[in-house]
N, C-alpha and C. Protein backbone atom coordinates (compact mmCIF):
# COMPACT_ATOMS: atom_id res chain seq x y z
N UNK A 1 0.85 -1.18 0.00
CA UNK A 1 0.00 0.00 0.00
C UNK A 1 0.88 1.23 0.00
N UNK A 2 0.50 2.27 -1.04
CA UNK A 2 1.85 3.13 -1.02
C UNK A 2 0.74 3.99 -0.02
N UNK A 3 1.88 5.45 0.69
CA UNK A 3 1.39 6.50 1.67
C UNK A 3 2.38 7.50 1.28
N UNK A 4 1.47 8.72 1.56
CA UNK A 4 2.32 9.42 1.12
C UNK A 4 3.17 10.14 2.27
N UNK A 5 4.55 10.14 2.73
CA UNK A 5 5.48 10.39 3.88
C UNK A 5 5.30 11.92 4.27
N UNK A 6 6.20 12.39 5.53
CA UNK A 6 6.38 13.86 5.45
C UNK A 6 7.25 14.76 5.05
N UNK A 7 7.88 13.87 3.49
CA UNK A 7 8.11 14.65 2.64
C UNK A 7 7.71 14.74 0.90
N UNK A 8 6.20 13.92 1.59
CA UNK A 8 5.61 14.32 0.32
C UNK A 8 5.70 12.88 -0.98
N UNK A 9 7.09 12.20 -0.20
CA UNK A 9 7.30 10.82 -1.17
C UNK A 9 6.55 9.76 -1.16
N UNK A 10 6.31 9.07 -1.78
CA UNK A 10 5.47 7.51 -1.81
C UNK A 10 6.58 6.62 -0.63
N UNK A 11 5.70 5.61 0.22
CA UNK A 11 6.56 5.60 1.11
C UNK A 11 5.53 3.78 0.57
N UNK A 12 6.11 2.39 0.83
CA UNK A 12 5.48 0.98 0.79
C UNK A 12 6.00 0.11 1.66
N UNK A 13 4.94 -0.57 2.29
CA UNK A 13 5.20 -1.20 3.21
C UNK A 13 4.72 -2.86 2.80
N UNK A 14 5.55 -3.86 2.59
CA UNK A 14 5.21 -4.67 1.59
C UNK A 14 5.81 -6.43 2.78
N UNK A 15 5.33 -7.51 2.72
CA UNK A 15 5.55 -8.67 3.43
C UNK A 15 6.02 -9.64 1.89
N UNK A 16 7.45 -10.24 1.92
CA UNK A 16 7.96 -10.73 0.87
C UNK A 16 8.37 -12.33 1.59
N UNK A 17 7.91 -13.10 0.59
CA UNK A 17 8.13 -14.61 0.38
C UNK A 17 8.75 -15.05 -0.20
N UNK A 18 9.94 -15.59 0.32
CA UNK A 18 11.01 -16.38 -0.55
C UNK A 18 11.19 -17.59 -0.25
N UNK A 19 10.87 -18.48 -0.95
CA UNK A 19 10.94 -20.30 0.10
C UNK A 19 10.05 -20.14 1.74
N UNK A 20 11.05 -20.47 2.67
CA UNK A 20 10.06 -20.72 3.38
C UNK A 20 10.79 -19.15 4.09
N UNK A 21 11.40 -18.39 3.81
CA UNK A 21 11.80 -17.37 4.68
C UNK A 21 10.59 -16.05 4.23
N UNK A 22 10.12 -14.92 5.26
CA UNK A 22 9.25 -14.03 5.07
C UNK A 22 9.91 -12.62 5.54
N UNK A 23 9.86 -11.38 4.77
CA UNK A 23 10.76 -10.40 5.17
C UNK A 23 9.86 -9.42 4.91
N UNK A 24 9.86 -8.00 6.06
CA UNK A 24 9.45 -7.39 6.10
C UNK A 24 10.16 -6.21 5.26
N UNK A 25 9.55 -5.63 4.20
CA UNK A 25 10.17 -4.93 3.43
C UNK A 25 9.45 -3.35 3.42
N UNK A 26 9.87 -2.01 3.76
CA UNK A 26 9.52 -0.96 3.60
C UNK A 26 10.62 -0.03 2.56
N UNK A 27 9.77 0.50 1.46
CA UNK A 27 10.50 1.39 0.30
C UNK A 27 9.62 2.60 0.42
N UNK A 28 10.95 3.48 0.44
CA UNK A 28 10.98 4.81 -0.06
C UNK A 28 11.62 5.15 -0.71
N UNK A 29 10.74 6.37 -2.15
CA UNK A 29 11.60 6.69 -3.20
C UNK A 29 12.05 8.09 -2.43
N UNK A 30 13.71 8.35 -2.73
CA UNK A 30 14.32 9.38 -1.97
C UNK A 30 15.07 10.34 -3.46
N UNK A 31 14.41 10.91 -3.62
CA UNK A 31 14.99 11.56 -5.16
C UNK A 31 15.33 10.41 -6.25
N UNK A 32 17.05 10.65 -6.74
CA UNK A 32 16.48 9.24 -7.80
C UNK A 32 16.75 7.79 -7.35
N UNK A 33 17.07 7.64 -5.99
CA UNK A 33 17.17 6.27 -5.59
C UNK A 33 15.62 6.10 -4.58
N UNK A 34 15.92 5.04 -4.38
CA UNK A 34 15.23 4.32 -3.32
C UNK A 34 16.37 3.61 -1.99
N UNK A 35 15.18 4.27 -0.75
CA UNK A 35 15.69 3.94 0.39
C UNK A 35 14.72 2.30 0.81
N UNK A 36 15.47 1.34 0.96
CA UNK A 36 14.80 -0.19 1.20
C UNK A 36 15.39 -0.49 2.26
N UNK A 37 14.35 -0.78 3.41
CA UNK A 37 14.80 -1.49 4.68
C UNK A 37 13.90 -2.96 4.70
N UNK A 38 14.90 -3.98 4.95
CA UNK A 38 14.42 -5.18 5.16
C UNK A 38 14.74 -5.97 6.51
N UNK A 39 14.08 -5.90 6.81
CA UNK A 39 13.83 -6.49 8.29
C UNK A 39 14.73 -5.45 9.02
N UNK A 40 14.58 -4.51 8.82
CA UNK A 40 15.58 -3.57 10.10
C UNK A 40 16.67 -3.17 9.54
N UNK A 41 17.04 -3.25 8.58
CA UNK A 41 18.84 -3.12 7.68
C UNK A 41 18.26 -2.37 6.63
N UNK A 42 18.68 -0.61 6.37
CA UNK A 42 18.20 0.04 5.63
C UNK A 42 19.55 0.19 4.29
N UNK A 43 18.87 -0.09 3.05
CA UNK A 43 20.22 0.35 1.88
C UNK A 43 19.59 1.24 1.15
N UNK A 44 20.30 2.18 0.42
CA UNK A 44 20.25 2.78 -0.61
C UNK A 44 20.18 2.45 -1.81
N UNK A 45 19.41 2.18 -2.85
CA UNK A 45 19.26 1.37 -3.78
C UNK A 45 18.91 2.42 -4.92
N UNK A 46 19.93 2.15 -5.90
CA UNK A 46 19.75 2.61 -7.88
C UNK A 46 19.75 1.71 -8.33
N UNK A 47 18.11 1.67 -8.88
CA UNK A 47 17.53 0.81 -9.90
C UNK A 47 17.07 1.80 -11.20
N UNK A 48 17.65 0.71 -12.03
CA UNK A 48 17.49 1.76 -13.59
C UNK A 48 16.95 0.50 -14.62
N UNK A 49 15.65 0.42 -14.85
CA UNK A 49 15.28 -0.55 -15.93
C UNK A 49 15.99 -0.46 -17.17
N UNK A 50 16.70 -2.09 -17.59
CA UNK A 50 17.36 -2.00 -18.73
C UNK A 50 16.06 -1.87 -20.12
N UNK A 51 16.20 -3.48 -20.54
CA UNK A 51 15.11 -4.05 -21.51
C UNK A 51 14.40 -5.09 -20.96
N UNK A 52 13.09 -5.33 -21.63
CA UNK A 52 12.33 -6.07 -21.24
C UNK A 52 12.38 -6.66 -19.48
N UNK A 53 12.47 -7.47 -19.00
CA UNK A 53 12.58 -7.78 -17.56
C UNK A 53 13.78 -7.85 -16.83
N UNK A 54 14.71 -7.12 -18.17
CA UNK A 54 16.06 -7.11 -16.93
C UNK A 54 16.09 -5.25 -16.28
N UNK A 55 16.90 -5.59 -15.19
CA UNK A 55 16.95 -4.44 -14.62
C UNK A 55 18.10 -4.09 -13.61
N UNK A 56 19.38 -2.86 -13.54
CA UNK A 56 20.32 -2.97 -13.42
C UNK A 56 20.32 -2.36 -11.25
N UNK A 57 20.63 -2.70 -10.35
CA UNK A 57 20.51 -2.27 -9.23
C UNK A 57 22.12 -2.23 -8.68
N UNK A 58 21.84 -0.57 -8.10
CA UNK A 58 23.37 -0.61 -7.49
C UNK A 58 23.31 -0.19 -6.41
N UNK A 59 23.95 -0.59 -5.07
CA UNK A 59 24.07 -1.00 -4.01
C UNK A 59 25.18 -0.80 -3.08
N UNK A 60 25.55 -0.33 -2.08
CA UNK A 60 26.78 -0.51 -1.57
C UNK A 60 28.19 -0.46 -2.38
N UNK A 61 28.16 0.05 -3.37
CA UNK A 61 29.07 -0.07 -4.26
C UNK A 61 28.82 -1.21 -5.17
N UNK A 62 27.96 -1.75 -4.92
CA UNK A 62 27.89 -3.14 -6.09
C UNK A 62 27.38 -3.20 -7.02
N UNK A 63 27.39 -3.57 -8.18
CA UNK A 63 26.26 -3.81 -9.18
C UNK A 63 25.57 -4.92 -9.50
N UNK A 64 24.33 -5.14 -9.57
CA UNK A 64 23.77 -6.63 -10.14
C UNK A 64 22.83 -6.40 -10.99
N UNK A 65 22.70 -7.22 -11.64
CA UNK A 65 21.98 -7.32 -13.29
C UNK A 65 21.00 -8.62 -12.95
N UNK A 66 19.82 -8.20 -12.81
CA UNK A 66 18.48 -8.72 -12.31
C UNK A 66 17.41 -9.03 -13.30
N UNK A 67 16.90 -10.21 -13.49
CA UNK A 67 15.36 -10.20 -14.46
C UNK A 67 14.48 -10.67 -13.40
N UNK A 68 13.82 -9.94 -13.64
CA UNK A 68 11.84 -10.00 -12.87
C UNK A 68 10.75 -10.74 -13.74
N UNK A 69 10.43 -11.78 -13.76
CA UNK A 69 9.04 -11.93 -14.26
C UNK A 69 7.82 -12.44 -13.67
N UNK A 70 6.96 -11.37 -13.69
CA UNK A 70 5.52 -12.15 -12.92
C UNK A 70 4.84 -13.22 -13.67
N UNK A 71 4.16 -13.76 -12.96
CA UNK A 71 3.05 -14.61 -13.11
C UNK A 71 2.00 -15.02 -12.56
N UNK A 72 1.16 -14.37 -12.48
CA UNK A 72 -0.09 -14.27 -11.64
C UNK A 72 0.30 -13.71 -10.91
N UNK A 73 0.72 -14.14 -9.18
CA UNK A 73 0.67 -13.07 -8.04
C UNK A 73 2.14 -13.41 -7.48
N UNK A 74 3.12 -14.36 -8.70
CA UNK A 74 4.57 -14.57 -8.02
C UNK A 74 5.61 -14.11 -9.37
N UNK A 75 6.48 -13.84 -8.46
CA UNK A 75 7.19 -13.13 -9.24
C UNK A 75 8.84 -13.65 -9.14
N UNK A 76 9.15 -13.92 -10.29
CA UNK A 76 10.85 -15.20 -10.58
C UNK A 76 11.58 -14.00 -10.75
N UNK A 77 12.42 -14.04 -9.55
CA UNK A 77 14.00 -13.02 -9.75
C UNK A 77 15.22 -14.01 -10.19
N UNK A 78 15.61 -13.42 -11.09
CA UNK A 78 17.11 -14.14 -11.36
C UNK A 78 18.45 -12.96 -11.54
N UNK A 79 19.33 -13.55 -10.84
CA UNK A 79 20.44 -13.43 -10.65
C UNK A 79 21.57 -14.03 -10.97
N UNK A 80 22.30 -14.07 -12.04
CA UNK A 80 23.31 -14.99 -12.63
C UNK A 80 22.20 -16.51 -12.96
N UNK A 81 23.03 -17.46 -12.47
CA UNK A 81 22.45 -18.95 -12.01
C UNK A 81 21.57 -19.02 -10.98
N UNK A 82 21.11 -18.20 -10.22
CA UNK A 82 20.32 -17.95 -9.26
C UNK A 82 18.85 -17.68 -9.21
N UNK A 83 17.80 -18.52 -9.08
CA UNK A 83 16.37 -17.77 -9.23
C UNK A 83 15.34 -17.72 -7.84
N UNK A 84 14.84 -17.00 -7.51
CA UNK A 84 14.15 -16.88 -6.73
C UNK A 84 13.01 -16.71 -6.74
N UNK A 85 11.50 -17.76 -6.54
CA UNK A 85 10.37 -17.42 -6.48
C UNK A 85 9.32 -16.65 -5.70
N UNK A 86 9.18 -15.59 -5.69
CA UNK A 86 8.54 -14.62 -4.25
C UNK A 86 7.27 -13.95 -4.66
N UNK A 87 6.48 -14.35 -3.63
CA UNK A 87 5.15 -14.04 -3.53
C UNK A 87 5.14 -12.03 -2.66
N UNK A 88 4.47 -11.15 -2.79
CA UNK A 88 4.64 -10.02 -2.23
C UNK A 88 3.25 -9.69 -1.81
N UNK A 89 3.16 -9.21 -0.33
CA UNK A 89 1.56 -8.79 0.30
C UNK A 89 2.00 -7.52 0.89
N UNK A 90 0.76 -6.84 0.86
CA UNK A 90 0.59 -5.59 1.48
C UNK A 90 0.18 -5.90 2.67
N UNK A 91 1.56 -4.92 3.55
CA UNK A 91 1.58 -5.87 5.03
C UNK A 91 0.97 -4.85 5.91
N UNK A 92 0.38 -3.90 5.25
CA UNK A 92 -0.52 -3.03 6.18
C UNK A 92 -1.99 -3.72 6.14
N UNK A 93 -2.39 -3.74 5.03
CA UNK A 93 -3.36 -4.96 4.48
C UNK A 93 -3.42 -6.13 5.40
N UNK A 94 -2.63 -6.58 5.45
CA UNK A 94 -2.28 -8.59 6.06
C UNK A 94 -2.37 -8.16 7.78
N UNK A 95 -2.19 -6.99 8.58
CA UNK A 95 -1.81 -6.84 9.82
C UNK A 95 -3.37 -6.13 10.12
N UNK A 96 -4.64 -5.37 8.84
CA UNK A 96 -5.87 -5.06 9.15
C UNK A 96 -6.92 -6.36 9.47
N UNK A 97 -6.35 -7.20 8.21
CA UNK A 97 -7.13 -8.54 8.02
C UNK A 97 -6.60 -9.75 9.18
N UNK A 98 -5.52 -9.76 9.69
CA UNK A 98 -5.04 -10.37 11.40
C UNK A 98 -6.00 -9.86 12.46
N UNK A 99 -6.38 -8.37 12.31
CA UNK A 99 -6.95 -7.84 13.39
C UNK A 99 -8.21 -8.09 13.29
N UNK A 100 -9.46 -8.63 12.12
CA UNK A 100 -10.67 -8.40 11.83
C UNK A 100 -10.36 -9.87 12.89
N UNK A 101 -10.15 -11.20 11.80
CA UNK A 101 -9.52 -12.41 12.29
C UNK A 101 -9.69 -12.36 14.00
N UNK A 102 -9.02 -11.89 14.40
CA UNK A 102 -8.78 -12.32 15.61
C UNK A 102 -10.69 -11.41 16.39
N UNK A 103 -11.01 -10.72 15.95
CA UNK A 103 -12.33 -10.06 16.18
C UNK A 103 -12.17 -8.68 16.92
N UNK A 104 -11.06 -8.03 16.43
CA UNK A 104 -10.35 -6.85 16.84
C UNK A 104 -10.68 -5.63 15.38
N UNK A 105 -11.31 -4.52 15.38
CA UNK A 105 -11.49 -4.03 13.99
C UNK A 105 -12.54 -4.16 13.15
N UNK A 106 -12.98 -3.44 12.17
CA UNK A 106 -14.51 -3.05 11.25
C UNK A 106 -14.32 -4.65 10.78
């Protein structure tokens, strides 16, 4: 769910699935990067879409060369030899619908 911060930026608060691990992910766009904290560890992130589903992210000094493709509601990251299947929820969403659940909330 994006919000808008108090400086005006789109600010997302997002719950990410990778195998059996789950990470709490919050992005803010900060001029032309993005600020990404995952589980508590905040980076600075330049992402610049190449072609089609690749896309170039730089990091700590690093560079990696990334393809994204969805499919229905999961989405295949690859990295070199590396792929990763991850499902993504809106964890402001998932923490309203915990509270109805439990009989806490509209």
């Amino acid at each position: 769910m994006a919000v808008v911060g108090s400086e005006g930026v789109e600010a997302l608060k997002i719950r990410v699935k990778a195998g059996d691990h789950e990470y709490d992910v919050d992005v803010e766009r900060r001029d032309a990067l993005f600020r990404v904290t995952v589980d508590g560890v905040t980076r600075l992130v330049d992402v610049h879409k190449l072609e089609a589903d690749f896309c170039s992210i730089l990091t700590d000094g690093r560079s990696f060369e990334v393809s994204v493709e969805r499919t229905g509601n999961l989405y295949h990251v690859r990295h070199g030899a590396t792929q990763r299947t991850v499902t993504l929820t809106d964890a402001t969403r998932r923490g309203r619908d915990d509270l109805r659940a439990a009989g806490h909330g509209p």
